[in-house]
PDB file of N, CA and C in Angstrom:
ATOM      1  N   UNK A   1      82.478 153.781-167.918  1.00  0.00           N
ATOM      2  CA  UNK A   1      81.867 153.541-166.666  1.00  0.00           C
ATOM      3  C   UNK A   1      82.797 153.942-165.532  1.00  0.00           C
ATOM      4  N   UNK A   2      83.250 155.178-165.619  1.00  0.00           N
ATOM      5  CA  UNK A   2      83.923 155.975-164.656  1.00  0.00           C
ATOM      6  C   UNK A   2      83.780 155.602-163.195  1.00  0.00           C
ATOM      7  N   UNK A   3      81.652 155.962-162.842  1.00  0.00           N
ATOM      8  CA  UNK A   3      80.868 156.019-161.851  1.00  0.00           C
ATOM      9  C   UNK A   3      80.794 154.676-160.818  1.00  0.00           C
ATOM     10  N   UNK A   4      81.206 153.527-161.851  1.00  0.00           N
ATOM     11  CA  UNK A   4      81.061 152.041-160.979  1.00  0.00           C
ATOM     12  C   UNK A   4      82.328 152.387-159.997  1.00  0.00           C
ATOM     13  N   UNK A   5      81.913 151.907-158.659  1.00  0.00           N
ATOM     14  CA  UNK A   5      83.044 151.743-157.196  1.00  0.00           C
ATOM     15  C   UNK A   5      84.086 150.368-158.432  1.00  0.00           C
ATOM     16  N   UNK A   6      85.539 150.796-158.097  1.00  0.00           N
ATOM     17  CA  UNK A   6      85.978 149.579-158.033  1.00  0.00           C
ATOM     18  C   UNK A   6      86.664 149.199-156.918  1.00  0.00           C
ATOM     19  N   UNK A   7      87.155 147.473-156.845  1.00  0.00           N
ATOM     20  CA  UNK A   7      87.545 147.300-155.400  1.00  0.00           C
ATOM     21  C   UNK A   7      88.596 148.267-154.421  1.00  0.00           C
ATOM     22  N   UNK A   8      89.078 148.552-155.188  1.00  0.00           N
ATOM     23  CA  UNK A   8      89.989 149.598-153.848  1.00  0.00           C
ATOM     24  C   UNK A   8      89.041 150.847-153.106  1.00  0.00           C
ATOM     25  N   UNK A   9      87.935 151.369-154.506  1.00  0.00           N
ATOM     26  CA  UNK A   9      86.635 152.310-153.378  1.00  0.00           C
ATOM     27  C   UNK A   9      86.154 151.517-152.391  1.00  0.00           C
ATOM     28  N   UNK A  10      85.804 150.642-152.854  1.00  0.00           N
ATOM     29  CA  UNK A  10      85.099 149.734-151.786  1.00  0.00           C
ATOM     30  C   UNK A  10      85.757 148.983-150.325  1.00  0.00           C
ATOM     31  N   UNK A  11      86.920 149.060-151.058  1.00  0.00           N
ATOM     32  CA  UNK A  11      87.610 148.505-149.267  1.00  0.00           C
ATOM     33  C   UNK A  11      87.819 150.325-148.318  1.00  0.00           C
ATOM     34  N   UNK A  12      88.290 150.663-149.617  1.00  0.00           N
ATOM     35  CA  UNK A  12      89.061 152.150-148.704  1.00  0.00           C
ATOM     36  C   UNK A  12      87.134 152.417-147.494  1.00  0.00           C
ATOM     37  N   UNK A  13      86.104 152.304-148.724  1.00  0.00           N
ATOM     38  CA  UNK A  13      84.660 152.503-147.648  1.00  0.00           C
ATOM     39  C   UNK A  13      84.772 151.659-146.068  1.00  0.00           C
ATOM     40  N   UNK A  14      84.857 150.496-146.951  1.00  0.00           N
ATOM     41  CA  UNK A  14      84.834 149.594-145.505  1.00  0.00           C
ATOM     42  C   UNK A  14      85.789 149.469-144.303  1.00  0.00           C
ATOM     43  N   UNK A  15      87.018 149.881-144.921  1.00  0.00           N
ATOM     44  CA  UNK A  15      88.092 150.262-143.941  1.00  0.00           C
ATOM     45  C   UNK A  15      87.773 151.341-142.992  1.00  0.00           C
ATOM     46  N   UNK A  16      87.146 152.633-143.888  1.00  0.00           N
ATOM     47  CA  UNK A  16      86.923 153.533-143.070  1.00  0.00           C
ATOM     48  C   UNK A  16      85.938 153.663-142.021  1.00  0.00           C
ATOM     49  N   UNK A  17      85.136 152.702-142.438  1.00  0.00           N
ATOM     50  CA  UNK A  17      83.677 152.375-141.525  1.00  0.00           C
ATOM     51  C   UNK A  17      84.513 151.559-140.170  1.00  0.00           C
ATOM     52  N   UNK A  18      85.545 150.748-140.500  1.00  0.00           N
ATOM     53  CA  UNK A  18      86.023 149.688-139.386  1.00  0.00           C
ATOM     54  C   UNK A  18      86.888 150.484-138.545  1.00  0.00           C
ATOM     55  N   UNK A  19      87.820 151.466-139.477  1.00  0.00           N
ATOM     56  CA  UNK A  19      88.426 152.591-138.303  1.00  0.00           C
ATOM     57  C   UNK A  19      87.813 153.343-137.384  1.00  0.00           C
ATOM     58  N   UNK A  20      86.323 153.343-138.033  1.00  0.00           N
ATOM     59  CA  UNK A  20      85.200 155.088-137.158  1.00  0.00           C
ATOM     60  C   UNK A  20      84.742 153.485-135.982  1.00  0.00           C
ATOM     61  N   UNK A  21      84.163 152.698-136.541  1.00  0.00           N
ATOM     62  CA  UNK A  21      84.011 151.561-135.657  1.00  0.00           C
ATOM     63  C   UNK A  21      84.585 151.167-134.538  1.00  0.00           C
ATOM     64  N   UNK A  22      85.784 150.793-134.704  1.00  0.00           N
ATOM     65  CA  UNK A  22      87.343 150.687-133.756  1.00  0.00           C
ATOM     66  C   UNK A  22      87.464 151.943-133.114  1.00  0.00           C
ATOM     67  N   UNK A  23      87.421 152.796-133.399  1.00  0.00           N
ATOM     68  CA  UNK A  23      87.288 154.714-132.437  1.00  0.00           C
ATOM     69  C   UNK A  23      86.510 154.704-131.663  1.00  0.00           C
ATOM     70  N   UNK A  24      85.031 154.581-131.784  1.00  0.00           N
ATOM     71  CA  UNK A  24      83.795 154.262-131.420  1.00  0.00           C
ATOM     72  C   UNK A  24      83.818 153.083-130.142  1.00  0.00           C
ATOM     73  N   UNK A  25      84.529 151.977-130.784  1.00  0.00           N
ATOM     74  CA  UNK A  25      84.747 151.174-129.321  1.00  0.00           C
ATOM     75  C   UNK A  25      86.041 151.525-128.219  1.00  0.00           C
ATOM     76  N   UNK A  26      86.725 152.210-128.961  1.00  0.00           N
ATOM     77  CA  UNK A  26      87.764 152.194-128.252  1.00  0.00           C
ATOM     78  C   UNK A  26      87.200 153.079-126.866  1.00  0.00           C
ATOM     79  N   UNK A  27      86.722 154.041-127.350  1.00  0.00           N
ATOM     80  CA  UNK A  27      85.920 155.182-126.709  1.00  0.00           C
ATOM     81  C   UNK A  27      84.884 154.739-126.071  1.00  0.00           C
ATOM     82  N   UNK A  28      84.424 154.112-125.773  1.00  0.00           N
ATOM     83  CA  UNK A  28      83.324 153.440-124.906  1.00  0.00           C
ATOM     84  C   UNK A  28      84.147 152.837-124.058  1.00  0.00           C
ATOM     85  N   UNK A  29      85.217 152.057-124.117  1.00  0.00           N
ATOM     86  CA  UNK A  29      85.706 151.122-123.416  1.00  0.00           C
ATOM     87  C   UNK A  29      86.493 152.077-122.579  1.00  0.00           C
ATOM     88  N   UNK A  30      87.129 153.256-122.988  1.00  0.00           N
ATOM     89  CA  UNK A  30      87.636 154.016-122.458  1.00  0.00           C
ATOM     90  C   UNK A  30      86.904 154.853-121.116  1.00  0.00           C
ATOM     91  N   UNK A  31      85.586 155.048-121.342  1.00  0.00           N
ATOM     92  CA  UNK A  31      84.588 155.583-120.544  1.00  0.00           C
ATOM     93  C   UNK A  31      84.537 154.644-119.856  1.00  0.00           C
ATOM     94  N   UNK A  32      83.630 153.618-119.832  1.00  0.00           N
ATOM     95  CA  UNK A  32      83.387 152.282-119.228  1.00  0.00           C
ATOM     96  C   UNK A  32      84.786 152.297-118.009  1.00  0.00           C
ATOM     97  N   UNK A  33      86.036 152.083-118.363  1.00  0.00           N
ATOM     98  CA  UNK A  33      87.152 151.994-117.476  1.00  0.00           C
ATOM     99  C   UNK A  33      87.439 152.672-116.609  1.00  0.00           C
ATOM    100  N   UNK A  34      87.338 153.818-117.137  1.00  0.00           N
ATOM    101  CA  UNK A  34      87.416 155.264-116.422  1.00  0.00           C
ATOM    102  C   UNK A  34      86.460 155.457-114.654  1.00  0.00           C
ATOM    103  N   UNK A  35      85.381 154.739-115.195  1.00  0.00           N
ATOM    104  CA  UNK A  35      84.339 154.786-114.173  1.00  0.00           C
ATOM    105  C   UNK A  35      84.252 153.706-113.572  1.00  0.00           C
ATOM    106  N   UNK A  36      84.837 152.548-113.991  1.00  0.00           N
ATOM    107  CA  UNK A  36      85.200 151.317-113.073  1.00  0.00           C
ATOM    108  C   UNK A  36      86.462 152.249-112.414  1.00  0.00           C
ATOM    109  N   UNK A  37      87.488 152.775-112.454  1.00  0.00           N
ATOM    110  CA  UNK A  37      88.347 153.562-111.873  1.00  0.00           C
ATOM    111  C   UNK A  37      87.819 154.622-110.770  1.00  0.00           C
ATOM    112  N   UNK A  38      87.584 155.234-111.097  1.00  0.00           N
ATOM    113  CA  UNK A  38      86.419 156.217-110.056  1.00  0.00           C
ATOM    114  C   UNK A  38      86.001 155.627-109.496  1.00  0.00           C
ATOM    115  N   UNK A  39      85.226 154.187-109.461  1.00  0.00           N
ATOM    116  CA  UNK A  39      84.282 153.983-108.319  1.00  0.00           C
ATOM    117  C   UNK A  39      85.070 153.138-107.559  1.00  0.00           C
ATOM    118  N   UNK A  40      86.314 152.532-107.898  1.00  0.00           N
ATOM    119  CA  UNK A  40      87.476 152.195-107.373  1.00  0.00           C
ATOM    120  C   UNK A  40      87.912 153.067-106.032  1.00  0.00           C
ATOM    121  N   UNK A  41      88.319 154.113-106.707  1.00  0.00           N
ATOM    122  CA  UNK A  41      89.219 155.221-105.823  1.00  0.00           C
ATOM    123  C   UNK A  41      88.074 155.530-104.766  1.00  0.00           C
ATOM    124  N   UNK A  42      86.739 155.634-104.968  1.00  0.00           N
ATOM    125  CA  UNK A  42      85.939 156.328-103.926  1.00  0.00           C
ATOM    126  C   UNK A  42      85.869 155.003-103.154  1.00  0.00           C
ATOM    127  N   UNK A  43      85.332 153.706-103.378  1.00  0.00           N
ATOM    128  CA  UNK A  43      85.120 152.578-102.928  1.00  0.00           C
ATOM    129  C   UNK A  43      86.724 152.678-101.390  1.00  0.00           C
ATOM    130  N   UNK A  44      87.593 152.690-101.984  1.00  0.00           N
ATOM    131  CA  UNK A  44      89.246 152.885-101.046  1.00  0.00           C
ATOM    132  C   UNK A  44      89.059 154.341-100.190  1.00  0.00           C
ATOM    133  N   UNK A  45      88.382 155.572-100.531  1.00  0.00           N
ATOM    134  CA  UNK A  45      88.408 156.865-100.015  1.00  0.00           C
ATOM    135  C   UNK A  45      87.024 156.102 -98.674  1.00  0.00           C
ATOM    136  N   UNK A  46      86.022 155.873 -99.155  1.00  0.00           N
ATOM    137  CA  UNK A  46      84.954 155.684 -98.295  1.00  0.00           C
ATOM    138  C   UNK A  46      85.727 154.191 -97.100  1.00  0.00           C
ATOM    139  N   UNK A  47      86.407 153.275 -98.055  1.00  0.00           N
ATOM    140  CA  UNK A  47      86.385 152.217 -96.625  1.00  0.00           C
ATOM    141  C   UNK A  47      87.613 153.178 -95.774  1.00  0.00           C
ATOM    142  N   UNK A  48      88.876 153.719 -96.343  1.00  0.00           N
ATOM    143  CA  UNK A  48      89.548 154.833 -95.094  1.00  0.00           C
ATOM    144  C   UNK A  48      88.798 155.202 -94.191  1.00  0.00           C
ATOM    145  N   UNK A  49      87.697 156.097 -94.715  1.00  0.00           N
ATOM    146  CA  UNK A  49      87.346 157.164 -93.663  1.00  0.00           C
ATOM    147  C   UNK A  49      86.092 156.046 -92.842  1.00  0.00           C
ATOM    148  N   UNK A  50      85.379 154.897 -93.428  1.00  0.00           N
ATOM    149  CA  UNK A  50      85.343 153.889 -92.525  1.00  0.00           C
ATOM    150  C   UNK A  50      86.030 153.669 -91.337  1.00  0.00           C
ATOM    151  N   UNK A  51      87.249 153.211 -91.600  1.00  0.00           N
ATOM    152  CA  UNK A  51      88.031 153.152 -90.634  1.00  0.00           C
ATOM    153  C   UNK A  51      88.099 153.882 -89.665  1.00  0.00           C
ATOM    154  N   UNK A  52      88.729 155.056 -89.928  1.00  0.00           N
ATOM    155  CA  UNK A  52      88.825 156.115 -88.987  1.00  0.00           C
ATOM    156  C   UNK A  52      87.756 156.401 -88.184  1.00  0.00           C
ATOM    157  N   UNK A  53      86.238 156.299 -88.939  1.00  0.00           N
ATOM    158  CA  UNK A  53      85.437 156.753 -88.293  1.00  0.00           C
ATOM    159  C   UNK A  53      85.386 155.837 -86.898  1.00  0.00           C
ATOM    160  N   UNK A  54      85.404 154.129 -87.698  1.00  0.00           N
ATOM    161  CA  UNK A  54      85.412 153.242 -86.035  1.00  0.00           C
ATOM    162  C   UNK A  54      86.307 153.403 -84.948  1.00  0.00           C
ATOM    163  N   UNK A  55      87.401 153.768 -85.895  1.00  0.00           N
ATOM    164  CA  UNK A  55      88.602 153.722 -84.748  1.00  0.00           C
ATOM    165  C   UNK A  55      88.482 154.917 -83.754  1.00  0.00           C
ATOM    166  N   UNK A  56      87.504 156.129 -84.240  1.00  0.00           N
ATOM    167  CA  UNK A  56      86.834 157.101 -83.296  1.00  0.00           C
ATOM    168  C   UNK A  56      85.769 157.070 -82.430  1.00  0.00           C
ATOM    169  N   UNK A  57      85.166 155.836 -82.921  1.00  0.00           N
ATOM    170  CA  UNK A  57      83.517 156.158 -82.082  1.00  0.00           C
ATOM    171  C   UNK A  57      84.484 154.998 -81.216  1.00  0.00           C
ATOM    172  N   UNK A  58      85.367 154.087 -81.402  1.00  0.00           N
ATOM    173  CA  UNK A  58      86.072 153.014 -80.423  1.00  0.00           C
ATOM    174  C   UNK A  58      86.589 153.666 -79.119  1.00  0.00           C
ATOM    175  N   UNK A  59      87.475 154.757 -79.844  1.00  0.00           N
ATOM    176  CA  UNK A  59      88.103 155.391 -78.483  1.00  0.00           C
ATOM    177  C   UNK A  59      87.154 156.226 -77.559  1.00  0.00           C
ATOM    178  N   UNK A  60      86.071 156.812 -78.475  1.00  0.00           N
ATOM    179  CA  UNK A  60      85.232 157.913 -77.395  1.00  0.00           C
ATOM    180  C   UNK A  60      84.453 156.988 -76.720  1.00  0.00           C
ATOM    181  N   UNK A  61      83.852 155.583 -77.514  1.00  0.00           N
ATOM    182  CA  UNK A  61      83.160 155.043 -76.320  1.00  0.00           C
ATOM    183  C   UNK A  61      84.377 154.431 -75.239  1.00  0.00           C
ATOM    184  N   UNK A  62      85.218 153.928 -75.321  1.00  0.00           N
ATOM    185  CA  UNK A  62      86.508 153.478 -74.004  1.00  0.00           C
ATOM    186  C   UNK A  62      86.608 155.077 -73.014  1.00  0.00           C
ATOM    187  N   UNK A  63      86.174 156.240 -73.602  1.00  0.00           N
ATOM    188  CA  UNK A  63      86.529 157.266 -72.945  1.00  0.00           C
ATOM    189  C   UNK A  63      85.136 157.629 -71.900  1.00  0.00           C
ATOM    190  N   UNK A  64      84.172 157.484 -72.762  1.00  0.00           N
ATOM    191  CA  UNK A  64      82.815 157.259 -72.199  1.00  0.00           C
ATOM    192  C   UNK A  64      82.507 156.659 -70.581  1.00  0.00           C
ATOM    193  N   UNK A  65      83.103 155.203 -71.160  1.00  0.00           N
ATOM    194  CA  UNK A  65      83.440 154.656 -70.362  1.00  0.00           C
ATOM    195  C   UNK A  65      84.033 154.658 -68.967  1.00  0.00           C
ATOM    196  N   UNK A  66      85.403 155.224 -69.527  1.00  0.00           N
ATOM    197  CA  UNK A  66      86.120 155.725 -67.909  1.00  0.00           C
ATOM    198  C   UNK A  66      85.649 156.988 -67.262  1.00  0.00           C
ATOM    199  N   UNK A  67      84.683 157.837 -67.913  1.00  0.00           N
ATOM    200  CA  UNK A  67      84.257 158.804 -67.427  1.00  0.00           C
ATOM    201  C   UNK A  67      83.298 158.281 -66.285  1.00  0.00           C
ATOM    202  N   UNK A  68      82.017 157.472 -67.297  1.00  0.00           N
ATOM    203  CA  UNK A  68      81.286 157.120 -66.071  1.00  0.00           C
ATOM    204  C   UNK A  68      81.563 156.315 -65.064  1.00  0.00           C
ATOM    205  N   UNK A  69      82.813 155.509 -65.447  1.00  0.00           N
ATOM    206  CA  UNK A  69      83.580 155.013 -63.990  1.00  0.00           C
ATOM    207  C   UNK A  69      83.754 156.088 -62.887  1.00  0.00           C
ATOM    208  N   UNK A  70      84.567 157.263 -63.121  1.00  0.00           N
ATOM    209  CA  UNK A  70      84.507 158.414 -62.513  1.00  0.00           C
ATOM    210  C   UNK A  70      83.784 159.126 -61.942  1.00  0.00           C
ATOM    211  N   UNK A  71      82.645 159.016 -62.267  1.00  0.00           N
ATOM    212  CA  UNK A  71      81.636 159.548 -61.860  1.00  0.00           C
ATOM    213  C   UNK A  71      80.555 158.711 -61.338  1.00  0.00           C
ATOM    214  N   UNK A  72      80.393 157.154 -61.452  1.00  0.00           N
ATOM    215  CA  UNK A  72      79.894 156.396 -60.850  1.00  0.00           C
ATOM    216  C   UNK A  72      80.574 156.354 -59.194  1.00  0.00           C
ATOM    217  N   UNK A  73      82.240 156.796 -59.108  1.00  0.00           N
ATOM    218  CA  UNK A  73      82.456 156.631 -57.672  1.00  0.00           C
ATOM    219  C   UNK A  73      82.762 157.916 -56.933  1.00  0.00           C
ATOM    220  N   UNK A  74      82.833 159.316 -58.149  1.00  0.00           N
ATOM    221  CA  UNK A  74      82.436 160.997 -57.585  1.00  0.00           C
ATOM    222  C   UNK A  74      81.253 160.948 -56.751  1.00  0.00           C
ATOM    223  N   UNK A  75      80.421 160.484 -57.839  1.00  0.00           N
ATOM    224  CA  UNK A  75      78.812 161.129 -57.093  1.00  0.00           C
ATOM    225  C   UNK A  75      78.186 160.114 -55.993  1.00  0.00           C
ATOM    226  N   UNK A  76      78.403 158.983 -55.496  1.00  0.00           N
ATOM    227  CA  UNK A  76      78.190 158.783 -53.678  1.00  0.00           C
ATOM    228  C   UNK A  76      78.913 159.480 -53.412  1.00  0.00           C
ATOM    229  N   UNK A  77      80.235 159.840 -53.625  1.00  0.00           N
ATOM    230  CA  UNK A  77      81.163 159.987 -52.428  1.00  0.00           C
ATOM    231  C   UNK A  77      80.461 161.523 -51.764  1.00  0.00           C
ATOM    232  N   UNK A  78      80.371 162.145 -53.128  1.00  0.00           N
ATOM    233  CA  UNK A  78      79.829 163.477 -52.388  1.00  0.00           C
ATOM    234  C   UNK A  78      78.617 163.760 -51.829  1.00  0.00           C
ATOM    235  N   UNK A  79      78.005 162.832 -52.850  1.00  0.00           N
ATOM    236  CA  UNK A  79      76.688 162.806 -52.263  1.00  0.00           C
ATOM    237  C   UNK A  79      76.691 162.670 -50.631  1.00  0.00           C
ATOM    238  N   UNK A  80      77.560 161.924 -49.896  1.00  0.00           N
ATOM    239  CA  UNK A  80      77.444 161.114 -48.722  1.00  0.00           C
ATOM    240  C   UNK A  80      78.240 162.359 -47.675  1.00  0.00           C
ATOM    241  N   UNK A  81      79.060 163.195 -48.368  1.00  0.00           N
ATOM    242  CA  UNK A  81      79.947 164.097 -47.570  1.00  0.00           C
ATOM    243  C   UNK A  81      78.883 165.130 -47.724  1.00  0.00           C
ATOM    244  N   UNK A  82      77.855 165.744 -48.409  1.00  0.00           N
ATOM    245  CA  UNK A  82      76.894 166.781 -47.919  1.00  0.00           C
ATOM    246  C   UNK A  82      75.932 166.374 -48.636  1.00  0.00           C
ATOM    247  N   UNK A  83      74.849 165.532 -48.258  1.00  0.00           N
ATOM    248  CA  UNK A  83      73.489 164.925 -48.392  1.00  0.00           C
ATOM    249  C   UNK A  83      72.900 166.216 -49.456  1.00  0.00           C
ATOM    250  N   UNK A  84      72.700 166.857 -48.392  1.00  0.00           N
ATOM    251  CA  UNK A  84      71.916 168.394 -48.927  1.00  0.00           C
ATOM    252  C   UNK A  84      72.569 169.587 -49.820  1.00  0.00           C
ATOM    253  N   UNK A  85      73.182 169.290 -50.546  1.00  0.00           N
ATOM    254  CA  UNK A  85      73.964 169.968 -51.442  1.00  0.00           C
ATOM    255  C   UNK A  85      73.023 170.331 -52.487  1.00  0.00           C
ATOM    256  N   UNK A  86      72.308 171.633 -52.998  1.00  0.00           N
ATOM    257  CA  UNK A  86      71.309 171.577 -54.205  1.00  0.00           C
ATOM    258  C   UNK A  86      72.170 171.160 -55.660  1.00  0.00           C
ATOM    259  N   UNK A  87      73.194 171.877 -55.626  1.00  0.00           N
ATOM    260  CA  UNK A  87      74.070 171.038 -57.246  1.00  0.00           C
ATOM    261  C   UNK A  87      74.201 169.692 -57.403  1.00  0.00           C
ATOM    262  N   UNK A  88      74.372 169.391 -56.136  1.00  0.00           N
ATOM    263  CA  UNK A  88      74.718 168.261 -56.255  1.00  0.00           C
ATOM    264  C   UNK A  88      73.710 166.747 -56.504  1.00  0.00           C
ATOM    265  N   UNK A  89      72.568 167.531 -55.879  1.00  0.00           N
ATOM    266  CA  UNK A  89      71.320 166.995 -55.645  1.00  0.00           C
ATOM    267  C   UNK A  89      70.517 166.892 -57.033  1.00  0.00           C
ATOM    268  N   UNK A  90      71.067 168.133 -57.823  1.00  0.00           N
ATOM    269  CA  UNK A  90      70.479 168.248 -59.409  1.00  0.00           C
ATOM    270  C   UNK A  90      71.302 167.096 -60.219  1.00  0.00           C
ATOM    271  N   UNK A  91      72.259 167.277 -59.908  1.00  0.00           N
ATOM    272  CA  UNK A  91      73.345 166.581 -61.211  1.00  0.00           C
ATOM    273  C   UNK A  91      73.560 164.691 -60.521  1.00  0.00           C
ATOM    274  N   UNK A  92      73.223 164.378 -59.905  1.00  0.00           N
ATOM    275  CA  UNK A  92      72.686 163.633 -59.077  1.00  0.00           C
ATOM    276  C   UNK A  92      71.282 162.726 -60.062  1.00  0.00           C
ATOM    277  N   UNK A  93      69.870 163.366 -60.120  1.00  0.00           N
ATOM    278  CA  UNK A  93      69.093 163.287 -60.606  1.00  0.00           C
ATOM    279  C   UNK A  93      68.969 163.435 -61.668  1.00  0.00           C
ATOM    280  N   UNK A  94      69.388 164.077 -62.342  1.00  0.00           N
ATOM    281  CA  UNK A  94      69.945 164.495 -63.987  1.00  0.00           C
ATOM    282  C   UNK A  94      70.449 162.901 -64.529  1.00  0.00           C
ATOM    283  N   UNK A  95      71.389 162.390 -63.785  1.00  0.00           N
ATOM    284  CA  UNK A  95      72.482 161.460 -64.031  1.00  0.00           C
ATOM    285  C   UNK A  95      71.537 160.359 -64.357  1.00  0.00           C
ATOM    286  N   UNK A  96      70.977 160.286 -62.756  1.00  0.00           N
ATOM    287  CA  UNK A  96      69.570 159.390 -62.082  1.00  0.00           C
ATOM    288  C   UNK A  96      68.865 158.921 -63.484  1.00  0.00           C
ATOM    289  N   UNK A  97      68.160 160.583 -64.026  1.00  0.00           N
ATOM    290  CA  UNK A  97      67.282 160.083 -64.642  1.00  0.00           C
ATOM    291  C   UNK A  97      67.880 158.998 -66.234  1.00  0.00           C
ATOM    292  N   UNK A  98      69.142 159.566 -66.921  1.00  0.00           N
ATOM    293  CA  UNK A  98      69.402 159.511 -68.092  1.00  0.00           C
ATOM    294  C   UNK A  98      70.090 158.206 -67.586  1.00  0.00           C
ATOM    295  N   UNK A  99      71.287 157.989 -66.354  1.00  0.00           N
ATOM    296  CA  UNK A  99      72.054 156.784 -66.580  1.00  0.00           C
ATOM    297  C   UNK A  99      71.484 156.244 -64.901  1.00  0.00           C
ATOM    298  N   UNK A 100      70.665 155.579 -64.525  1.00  0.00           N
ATOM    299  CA  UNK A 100      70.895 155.008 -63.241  1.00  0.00           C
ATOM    300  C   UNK A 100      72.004 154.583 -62.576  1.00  0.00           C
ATOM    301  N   UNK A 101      72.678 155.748 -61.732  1.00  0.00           N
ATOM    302  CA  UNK A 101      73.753 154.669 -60.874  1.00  0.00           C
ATOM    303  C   UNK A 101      73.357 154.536 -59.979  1.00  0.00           C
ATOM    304  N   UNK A 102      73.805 153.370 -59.571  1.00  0.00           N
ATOM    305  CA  UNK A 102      73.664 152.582 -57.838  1.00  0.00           C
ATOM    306  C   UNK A 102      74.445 153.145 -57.229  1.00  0.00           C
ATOM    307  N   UNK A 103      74.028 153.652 -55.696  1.00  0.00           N
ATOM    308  CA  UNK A 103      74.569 154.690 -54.657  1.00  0.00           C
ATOM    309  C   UNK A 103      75.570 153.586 -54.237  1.00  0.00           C
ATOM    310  N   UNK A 104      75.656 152.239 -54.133  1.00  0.00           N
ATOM    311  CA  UNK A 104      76.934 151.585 -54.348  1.00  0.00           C
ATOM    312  C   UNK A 104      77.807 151.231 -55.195  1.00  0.00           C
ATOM    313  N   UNK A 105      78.715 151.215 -54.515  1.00  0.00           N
ATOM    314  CA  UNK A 105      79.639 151.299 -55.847  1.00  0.00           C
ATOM    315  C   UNK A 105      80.045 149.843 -56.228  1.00  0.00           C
ATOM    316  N   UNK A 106      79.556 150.173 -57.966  1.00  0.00           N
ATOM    317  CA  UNK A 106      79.843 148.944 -58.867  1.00  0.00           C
ATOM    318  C   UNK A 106      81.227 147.603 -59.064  1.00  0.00           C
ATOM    319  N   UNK A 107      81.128 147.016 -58.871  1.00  0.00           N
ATOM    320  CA  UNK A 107      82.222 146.123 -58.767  1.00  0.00           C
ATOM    321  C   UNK A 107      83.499 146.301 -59.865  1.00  0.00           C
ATOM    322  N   UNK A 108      83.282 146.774 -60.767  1.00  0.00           N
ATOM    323  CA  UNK A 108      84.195 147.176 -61.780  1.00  0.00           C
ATOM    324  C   UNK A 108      84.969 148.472 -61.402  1.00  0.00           C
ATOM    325  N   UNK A 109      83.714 149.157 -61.059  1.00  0.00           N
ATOM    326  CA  UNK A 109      84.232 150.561 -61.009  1.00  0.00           C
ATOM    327  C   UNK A 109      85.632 150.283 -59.027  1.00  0.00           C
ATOM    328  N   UNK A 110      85.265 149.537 -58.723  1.00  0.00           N
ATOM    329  CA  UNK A 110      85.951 148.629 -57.518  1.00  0.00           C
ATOM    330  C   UNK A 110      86.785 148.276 -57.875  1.00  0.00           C
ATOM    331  N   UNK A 111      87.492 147.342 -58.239  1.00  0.00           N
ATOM    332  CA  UNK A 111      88.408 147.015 -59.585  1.00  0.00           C
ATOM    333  C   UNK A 111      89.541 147.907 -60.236  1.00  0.00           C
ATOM    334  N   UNK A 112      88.545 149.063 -60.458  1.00  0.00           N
ATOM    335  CA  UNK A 112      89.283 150.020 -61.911  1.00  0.00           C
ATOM    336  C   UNK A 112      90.245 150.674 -60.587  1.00  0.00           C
ATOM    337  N   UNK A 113      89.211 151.414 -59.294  1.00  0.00           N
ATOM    338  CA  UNK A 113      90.420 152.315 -58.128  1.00  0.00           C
ATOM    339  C   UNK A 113      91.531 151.102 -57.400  1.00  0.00           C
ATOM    340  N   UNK A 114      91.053 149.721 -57.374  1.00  0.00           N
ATOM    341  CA  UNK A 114      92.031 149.203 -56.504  1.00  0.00           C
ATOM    342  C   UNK A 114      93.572 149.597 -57.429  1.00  0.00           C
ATOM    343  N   UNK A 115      93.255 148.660 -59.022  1.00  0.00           N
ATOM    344  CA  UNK A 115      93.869 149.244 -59.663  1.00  0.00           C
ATOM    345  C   UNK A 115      94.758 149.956 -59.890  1.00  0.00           C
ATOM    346  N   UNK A 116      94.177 151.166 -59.983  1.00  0.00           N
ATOM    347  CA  UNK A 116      95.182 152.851 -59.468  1.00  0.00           C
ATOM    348  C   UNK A 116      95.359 153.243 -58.748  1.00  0.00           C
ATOM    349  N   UNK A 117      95.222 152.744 -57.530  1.00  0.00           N
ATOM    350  CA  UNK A 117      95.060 153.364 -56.006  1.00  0.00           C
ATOM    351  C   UNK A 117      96.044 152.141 -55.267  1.00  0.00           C
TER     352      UNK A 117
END
């Protein structure tokens, strides 16, 4: 009875099934990690450029800002030194329509020249 497994066939089988087994997980777990890793690194790449992005729209609106200060106390002034100016009269109304300024000047924008002046 040559053909009968004896115990050493039979473990060497089952061993080998537990090694391809153990490969098999190792290798999943390996994938699995890999991509907890990746979504790591992008998760840190995306909150950076987060950052940056606020710390940009922060400064252009503060820049925004002092512009239309600037131009909240440009446009009376000129307005008032030649009424009838056609450029002036456009960009004026342009302004008018998109940002209403008051032909007086704003208390801040009051403030901002004592300020520097």
């Amino acid at each position: 009875m040559a053909d009968a497994p004896d115990g050493l066939g039979i473990a060497g089988i089952v061993g080998g099934a537990l090694s391809i087994l153990t490969a098999i997980g190792g290798g999943l777990r390996w994938l699995l990690t890999r991509q907890d890793r990746r979504e790591a690194v992008i998760e840190r790449k995306e909150a950076a450029l987060m950052r940056k992005l606020e710390a940009r729209v922060t400064a252009l609106e503060e820049e925004t800002h002092d512009l239309w200060m600037v131009i909240g106390a440009v446009i009376p002034a000129l307005h008032r030194h030649d009424p009838l100016d056609p450029a002036l009269r456009m960009a004026a109304k342009i302004l008018g329509d998109k940002f209403p300024i008051d032909p007086v000047m704003p208390g801040d924008i009051m403030a901002a020249l004592a300020r520097t002046g």
